[in-house]
N, C-alpha and C. Protein backbone atom coordinates (compact mmCIF):
# COMPACT_ATOMS: atom_id res chain seq x y z
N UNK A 1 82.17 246.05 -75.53
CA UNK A 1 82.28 246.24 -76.95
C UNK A 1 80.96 245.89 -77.64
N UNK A 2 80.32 245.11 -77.20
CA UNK A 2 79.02 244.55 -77.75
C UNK A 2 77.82 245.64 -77.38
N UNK A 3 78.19 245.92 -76.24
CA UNK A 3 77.00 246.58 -75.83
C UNK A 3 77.20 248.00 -76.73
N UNK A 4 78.40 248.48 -77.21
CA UNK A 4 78.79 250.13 -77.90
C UNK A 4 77.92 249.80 -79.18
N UNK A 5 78.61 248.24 -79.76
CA UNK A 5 77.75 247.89 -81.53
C UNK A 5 76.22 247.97 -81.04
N UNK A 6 75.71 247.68 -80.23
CA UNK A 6 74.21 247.67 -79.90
C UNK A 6 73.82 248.92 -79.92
N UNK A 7 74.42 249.80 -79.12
CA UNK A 7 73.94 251.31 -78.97
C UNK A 7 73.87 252.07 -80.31
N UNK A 8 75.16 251.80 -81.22
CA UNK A 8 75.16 252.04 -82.31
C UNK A 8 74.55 251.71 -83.62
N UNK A 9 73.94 250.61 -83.40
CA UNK A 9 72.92 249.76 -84.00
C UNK A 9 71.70 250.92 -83.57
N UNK A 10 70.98 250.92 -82.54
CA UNK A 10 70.17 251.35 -82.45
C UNK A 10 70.07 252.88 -82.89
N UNK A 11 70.96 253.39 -83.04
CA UNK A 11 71.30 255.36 -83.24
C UNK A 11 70.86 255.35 -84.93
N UNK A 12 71.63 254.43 -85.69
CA UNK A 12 71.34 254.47 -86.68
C UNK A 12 69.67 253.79 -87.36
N UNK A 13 69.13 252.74 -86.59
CA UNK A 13 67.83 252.52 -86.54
C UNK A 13 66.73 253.66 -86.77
N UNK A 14 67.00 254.81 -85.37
CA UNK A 14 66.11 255.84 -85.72
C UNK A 14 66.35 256.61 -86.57
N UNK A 15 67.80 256.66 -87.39
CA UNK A 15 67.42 257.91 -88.65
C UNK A 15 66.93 256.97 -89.48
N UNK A 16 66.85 255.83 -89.84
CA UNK A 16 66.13 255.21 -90.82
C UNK A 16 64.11 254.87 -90.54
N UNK A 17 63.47 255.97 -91.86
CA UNK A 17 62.45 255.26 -91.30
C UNK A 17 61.52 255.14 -92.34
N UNK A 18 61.19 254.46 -92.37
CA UNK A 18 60.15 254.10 -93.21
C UNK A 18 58.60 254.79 -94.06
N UNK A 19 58.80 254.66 -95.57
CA UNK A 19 57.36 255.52 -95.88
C UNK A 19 55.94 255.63 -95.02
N UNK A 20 55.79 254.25 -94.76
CA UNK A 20 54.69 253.51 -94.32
C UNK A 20 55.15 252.52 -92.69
N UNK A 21 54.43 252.71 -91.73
CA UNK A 21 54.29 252.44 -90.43
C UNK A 21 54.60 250.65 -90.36
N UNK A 22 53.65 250.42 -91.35
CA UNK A 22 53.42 248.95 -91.01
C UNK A 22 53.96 248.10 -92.22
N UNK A 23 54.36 248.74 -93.45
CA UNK A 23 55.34 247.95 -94.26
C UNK A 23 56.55 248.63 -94.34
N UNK A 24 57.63 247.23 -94.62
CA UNK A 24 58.49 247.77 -94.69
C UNK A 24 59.06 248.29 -96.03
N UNK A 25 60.54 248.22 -96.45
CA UNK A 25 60.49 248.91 -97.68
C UNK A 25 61.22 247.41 -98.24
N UNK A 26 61.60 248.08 -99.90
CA UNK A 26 60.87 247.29 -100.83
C UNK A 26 62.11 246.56 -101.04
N UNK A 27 63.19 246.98 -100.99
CA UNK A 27 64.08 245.93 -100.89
C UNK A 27 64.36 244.85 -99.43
N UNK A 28 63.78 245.66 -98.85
CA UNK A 28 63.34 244.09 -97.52
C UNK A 28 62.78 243.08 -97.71
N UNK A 29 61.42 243.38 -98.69
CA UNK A 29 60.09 242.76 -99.18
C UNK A 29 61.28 241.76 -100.11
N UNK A 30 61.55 242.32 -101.39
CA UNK A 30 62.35 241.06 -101.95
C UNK A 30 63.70 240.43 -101.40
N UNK A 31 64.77 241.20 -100.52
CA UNK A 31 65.65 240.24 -100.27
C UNK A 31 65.29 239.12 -99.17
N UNK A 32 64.02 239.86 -98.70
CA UNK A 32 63.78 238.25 -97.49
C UNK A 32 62.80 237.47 -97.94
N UNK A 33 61.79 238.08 -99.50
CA UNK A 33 60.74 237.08 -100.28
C UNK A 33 61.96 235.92 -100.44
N UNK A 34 63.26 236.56 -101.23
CA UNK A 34 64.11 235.71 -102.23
C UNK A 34 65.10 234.88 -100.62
N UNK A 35 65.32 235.21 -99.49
CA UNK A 35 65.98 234.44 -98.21
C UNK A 35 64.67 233.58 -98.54
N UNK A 36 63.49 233.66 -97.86
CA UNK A 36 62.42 233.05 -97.63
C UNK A 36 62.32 231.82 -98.48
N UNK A 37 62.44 232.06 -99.77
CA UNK A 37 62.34 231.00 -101.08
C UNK A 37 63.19 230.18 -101.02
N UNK A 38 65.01 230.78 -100.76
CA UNK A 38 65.90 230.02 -100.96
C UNK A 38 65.45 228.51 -98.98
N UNK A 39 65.38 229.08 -98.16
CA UNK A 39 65.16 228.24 -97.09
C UNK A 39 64.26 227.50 -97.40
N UNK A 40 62.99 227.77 -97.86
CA UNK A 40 61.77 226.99 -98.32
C UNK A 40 62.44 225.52 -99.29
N UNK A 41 63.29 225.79 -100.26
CA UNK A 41 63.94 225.36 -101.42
C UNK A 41 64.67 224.33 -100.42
N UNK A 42 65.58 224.69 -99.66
CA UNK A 42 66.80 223.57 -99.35
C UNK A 42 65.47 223.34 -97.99
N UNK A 43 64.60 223.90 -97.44
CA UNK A 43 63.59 222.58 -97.12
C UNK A 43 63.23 221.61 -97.45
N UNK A 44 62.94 221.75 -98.59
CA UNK A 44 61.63 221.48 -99.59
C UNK A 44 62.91 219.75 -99.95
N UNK A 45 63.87 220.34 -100.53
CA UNK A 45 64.71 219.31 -101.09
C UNK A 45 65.88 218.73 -100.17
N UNK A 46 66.21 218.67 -99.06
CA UNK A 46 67.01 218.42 -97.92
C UNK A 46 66.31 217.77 -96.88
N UNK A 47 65.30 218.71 -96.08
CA UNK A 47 64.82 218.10 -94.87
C UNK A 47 63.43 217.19 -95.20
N UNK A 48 62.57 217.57 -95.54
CA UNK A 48 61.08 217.40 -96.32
C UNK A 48 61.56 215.62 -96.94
N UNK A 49 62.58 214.99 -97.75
CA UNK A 49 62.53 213.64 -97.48
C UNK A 49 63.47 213.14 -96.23
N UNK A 50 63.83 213.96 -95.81
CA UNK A 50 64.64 212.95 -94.83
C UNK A 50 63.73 212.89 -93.41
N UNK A 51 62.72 214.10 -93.51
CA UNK A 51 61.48 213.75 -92.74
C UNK A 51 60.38 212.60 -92.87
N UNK A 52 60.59 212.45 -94.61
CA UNK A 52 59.36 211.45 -94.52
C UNK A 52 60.04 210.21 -94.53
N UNK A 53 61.74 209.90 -94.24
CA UNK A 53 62.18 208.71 -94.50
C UNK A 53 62.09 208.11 -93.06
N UNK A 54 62.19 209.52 -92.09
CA UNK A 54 62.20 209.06 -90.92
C UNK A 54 61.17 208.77 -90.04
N UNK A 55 59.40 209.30 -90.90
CA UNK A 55 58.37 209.01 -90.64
C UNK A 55 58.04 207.53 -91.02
N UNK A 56 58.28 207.37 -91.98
CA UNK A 56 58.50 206.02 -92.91
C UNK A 56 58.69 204.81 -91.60
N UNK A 57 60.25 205.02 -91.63
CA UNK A 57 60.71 204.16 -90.91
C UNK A 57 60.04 204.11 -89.37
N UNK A 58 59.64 205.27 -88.82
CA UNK A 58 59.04 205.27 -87.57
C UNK A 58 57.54 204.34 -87.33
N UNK A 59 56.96 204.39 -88.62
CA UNK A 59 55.78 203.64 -88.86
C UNK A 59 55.89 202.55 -89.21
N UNK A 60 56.92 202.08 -90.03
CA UNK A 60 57.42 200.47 -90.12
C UNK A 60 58.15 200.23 -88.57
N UNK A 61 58.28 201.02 -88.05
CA UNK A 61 58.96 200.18 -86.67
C UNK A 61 57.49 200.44 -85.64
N UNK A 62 56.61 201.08 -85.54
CA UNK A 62 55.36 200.76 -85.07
C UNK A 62 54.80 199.65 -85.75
N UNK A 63 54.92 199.25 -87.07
CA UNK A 63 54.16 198.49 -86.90
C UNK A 63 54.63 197.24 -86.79
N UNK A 64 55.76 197.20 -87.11
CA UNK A 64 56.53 195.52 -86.12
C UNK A 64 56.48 195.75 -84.60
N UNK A 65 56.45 196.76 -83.96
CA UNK A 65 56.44 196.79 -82.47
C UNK A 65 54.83 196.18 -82.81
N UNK A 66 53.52 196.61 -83.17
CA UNK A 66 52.33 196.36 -83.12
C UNK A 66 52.40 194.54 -83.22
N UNK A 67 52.90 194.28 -84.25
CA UNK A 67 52.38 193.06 -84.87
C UNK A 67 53.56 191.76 -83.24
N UNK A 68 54.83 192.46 -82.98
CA UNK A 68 55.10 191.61 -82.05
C UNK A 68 54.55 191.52 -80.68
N UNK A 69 53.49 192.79 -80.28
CA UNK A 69 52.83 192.54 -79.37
C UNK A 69 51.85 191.77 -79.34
N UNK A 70 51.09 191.52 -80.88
CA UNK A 70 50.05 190.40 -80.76
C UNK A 70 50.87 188.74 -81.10
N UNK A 71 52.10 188.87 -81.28
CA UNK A 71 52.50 187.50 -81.08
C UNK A 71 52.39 187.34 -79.81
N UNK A 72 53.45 188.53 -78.94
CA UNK A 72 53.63 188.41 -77.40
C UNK A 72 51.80 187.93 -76.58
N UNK A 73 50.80 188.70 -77.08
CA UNK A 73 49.27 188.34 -76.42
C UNK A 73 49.22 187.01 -76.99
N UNK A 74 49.22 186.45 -78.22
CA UNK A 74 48.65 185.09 -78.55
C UNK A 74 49.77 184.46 -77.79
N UNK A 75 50.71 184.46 -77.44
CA UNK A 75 51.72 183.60 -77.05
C UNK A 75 51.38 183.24 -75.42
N UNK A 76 50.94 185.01 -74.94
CA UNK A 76 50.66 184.81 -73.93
C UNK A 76 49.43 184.12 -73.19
N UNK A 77 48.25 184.39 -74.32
CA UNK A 77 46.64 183.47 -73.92
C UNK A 77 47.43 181.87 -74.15
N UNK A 78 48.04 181.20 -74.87
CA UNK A 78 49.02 180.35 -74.84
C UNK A 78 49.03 179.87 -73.76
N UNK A 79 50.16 180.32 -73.46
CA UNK A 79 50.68 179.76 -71.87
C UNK A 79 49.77 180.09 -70.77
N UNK A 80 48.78 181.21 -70.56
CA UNK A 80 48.00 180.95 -69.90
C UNK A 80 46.48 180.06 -70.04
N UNK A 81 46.82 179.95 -71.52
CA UNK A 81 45.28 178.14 -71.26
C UNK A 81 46.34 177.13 -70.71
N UNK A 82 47.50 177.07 -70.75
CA UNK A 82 48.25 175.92 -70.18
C UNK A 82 48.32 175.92 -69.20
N UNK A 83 48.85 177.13 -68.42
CA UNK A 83 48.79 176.94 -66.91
C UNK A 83 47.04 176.42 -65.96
N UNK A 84 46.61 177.48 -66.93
CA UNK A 84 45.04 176.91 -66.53
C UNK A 84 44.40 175.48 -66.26
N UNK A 85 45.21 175.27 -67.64
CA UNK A 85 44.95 173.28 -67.65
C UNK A 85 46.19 172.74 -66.48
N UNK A 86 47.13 172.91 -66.52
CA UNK A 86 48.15 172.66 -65.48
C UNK A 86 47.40 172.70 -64.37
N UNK A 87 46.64 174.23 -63.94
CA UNK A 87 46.25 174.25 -62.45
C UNK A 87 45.31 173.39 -62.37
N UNK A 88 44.34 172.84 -63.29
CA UNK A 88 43.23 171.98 -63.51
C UNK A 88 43.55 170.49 -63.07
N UNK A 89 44.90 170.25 -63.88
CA UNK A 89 45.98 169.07 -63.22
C UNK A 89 46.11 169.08 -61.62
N UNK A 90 46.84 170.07 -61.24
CA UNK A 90 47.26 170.06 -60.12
C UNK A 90 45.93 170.04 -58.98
N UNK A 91 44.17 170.67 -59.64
CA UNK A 91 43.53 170.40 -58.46
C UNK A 91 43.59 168.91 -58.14
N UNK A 92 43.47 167.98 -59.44
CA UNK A 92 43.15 166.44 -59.43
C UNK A 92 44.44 165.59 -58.74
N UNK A 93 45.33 166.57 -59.13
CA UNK A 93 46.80 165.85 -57.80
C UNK A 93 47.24 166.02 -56.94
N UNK A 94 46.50 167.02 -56.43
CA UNK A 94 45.82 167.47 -55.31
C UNK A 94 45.16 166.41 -54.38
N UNK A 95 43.88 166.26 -54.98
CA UNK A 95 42.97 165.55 -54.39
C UNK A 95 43.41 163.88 -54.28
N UNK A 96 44.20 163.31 -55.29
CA UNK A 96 44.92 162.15 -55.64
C UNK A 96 45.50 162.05 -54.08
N UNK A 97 46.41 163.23 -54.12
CA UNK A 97 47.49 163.30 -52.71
C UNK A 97 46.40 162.84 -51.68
N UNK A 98 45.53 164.26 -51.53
CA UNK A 98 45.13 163.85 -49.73
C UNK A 98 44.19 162.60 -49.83
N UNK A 99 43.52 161.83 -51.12
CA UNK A 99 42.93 160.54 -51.05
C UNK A 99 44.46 160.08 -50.85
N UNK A 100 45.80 159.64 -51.02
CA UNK A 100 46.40 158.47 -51.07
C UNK A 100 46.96 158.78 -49.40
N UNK A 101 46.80 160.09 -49.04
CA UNK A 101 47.41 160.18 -47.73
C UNK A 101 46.01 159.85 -46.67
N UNK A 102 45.01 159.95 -46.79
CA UNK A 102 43.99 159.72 -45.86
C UNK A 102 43.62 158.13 -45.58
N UNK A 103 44.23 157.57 -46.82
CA UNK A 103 44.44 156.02 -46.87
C UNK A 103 45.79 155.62 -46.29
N UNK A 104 46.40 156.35 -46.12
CA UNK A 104 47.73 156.39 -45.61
C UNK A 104 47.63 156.54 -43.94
N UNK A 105 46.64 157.58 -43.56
CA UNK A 105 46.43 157.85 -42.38
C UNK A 105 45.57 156.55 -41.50
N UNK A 106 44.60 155.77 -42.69
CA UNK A 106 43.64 154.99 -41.35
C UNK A 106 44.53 153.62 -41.88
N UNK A 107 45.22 153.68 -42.64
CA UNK A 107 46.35 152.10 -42.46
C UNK A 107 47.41 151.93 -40.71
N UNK A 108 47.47 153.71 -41.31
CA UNK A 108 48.97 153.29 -39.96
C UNK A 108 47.86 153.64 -38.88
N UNK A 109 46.68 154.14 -38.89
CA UNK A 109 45.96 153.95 -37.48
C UNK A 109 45.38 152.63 -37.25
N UNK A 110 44.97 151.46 -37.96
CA UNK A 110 44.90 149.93 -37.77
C UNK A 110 45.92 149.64 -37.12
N UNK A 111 47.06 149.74 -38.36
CA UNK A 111 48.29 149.26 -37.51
C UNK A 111 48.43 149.36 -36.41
N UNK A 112 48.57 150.70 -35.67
CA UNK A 112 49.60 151.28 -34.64
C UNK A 112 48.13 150.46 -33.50
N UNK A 113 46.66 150.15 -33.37
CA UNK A 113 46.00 149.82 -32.67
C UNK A 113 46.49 148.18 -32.51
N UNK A 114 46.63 147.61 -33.58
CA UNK A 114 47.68 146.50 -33.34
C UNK A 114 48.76 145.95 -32.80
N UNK A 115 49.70 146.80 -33.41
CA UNK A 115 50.59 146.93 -32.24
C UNK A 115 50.35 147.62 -30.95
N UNK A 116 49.93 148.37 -30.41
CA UNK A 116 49.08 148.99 -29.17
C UNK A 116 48.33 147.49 -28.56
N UNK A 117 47.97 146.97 -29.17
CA UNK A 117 47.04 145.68 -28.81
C UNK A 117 48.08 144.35 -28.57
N UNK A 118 49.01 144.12 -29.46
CA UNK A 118 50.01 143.18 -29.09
C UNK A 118 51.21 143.51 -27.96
N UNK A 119 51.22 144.82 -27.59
CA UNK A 119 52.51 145.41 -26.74
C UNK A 119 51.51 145.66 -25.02
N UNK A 120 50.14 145.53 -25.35
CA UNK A 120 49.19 145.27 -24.35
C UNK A 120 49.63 144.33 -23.88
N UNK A 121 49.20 143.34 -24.44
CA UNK A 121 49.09 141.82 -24.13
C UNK A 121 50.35 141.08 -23.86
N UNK A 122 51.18 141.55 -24.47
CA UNK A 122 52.86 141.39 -23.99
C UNK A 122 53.45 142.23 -22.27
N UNK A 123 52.57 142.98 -22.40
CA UNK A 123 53.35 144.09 -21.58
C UNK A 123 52.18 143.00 -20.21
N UNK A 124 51.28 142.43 -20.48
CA UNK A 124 50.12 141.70 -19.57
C UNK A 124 50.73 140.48 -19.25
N UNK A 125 51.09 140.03 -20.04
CA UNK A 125 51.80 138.54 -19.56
C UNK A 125 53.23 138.53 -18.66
N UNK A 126 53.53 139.89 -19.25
CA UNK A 126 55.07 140.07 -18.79
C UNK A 126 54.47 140.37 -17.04
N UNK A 127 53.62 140.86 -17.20
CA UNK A 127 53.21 141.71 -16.08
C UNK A 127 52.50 140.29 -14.65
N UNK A 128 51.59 139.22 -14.80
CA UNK A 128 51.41 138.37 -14.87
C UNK A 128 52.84 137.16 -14.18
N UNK A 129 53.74 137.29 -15.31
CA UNK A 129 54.85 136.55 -14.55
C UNK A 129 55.76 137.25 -13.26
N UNK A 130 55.79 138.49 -13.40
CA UNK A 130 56.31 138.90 -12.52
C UNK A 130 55.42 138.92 -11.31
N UNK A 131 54.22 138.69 -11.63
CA UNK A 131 53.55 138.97 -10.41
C UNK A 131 53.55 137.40 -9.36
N UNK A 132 53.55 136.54 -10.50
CA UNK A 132 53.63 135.42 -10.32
C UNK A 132 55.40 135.09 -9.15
N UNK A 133 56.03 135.68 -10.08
CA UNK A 133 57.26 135.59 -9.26
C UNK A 133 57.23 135.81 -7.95
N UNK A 134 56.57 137.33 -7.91
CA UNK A 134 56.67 137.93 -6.40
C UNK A 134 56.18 137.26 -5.41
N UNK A 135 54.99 136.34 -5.65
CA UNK A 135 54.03 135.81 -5.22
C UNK A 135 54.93 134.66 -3.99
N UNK A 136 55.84 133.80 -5.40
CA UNK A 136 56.48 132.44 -4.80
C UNK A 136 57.55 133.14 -3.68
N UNK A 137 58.16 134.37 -4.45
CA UNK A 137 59.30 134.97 -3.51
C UNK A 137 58.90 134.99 -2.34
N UNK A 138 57.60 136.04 -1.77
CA UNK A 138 57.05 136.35 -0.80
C UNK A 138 56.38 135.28 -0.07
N UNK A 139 55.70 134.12 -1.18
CA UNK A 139 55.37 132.93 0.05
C UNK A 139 57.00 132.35 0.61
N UNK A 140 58.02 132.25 -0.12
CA UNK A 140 59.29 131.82 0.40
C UNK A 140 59.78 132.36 0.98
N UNK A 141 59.89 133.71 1.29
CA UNK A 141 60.36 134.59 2.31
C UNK A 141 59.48 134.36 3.90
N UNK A 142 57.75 134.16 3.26
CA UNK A 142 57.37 134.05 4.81
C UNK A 142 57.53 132.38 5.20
N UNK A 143 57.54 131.65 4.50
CA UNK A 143 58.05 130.36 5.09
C UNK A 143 59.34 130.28 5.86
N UNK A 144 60.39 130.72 5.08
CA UNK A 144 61.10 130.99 5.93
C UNK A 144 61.45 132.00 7.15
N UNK A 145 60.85 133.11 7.28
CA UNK A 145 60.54 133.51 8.58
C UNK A 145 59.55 132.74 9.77
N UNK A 146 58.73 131.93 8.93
CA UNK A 146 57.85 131.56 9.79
C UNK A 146 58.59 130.34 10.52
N UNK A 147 59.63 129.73 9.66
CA UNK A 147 60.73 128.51 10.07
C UNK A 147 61.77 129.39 10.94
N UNK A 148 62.15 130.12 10.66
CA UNK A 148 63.05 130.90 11.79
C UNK A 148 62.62 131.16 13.20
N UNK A 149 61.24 131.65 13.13
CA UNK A 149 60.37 132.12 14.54
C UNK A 149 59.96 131.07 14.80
N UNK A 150 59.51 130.09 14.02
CA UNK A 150 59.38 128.71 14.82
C UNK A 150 60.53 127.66 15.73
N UNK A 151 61.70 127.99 15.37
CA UNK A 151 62.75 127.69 15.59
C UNK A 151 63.17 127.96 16.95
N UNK A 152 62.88 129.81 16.49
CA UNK A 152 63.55 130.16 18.04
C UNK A 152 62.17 130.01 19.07
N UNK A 153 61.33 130.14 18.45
CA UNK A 153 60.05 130.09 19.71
C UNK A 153 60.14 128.46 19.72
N UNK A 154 60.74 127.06 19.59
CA UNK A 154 60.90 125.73 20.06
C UNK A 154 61.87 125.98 21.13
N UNK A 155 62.92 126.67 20.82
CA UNK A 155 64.28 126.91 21.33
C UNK A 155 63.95 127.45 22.82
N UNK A 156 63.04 128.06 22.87
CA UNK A 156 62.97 128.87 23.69
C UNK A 156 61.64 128.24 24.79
N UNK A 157 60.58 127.71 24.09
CA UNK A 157 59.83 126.76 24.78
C UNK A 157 60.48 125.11 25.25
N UNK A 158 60.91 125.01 24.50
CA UNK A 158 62.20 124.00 25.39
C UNK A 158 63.32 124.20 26.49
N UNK A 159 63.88 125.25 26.36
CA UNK A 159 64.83 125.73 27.12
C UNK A 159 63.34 126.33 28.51
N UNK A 160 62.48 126.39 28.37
CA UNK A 160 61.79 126.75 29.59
C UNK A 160 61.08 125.54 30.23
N UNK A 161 60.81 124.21 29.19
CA UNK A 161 60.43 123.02 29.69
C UNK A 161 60.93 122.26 30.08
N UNK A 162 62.48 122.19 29.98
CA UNK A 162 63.13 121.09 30.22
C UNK A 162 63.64 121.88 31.73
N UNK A 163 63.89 120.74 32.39
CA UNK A 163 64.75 121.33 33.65
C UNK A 163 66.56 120.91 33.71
N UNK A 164 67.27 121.08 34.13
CA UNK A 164 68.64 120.79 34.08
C UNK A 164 68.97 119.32 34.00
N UNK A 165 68.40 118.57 34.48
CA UNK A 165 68.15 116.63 34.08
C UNK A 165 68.17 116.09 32.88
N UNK A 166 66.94 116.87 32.23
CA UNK A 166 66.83 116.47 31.03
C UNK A 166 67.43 117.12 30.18
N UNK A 167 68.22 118.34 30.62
CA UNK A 167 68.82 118.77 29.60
C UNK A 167 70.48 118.19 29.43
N UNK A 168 71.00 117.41 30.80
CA UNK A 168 72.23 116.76 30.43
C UNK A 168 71.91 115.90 29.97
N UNK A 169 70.64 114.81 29.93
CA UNK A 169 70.55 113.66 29.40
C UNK A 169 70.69 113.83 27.82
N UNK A 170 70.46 115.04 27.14
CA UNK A 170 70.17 115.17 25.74
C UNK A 170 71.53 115.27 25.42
N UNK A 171 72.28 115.81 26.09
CA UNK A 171 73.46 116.60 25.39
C UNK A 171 74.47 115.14 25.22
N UNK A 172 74.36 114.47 26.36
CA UNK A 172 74.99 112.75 26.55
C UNK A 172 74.40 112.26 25.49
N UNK A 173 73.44 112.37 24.94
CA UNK A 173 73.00 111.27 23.95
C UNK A 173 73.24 111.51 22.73
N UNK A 174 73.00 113.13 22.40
CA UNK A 174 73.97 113.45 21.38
C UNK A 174 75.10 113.40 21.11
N UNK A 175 76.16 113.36 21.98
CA UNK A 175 77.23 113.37 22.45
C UNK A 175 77.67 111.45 21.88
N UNK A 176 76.37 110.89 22.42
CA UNK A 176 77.18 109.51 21.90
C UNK A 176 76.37 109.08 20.58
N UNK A 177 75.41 109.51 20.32
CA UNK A 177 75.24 109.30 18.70
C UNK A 177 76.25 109.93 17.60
N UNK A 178 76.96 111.03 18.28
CA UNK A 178 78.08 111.76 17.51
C UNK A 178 78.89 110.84 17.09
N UNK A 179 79.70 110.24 18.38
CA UNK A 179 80.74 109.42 18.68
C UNK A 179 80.38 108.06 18.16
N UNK A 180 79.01 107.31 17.81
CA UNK A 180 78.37 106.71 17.15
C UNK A 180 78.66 106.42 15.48
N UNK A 181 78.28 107.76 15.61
CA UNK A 181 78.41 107.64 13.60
C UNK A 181 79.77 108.12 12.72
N UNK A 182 80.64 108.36 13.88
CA UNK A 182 82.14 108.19 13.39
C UNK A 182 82.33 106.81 12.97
């Protein structure tokens, strides 16, 4: 249906034509001077301030966006001279630290040579008595082996010196010193 009004649109186009090529005719000239005027008009008085209210306002809100970015920069050189001075702090407590820890370090190295030096000398004496101990143990151990082997090597050099005579005479005499000291 659209496309028939188009065709028909156009049929009637070519019987209409114009005096002149390149103007049109004269009631075109004024009903679209007088369209032209009336749009210009409810421009002019409709859009034309509500353009400049909204330019207005677009430039008062630039320029509070403007003016809060140089609070936001001064605020921000602000806090960064502070941190600056802060980090300025922190080299000096810094250095505070590893001076109170390097004094920290050759205290407990005195110390610990101290104790290293008293657990010496403890661990030396301790060392000392035991040696001492072993000493008496081992002379008492060979005394008494040397009393044992002396014993049996009498035992045994007697039992080869004596002949059967003298060996009943001993056993009789013990025999009555026994019977003696009852």
């Amino acid at each position: 249906m659209i496309a028939h009004l188009l065709f028909v649109a156009a049929e009637h186009a070519e019987k209409i034509q114009t005096k002149h090529s390149w103007l049109p005719e004269w009631y075109e000239i004024v009903f679209g001077g007088f369209g032209f005027l009336v749009v210009a008009a409810l421009l002019w008085k409709l859009a034309i301030p509500q353009l400049a209210a909204a330019l207005k306002k677009r430039s008062e809100r630039i320029a509070t966006e403007l003016e809060r970015s140089r609070e936001d920069k001064q605020d921000a050189a602000t806090e960064a001279a502070a941190i600056r001075a802060q980090l300025g702090d922190i080299g000096s407590e810094t250095a505070r630290i590893l001076a109170e820890a390097d004094e920290t370090a050759a205290r407990m190295l005195v110390e610990g040579k101290e104790r290293t030096h008293a657990e010496i000398a403890e661990l030396d004496a301790n060392t000392s008595a035991e040696i001492a101990a072993i000493r008496a143990r081992v002379a008492a151990d060979v005394r008494a082996y040397v009393a044992a082997w002396a014993s049996r090597a009498t035992d045994e050099v007697i039992a080869t010196m004596l002949d059967d005579a003298a060996r009943e005479r001993l056993v009789e005499q013990a025999i009555t010193e026994i019977a003696a000291a009852r």
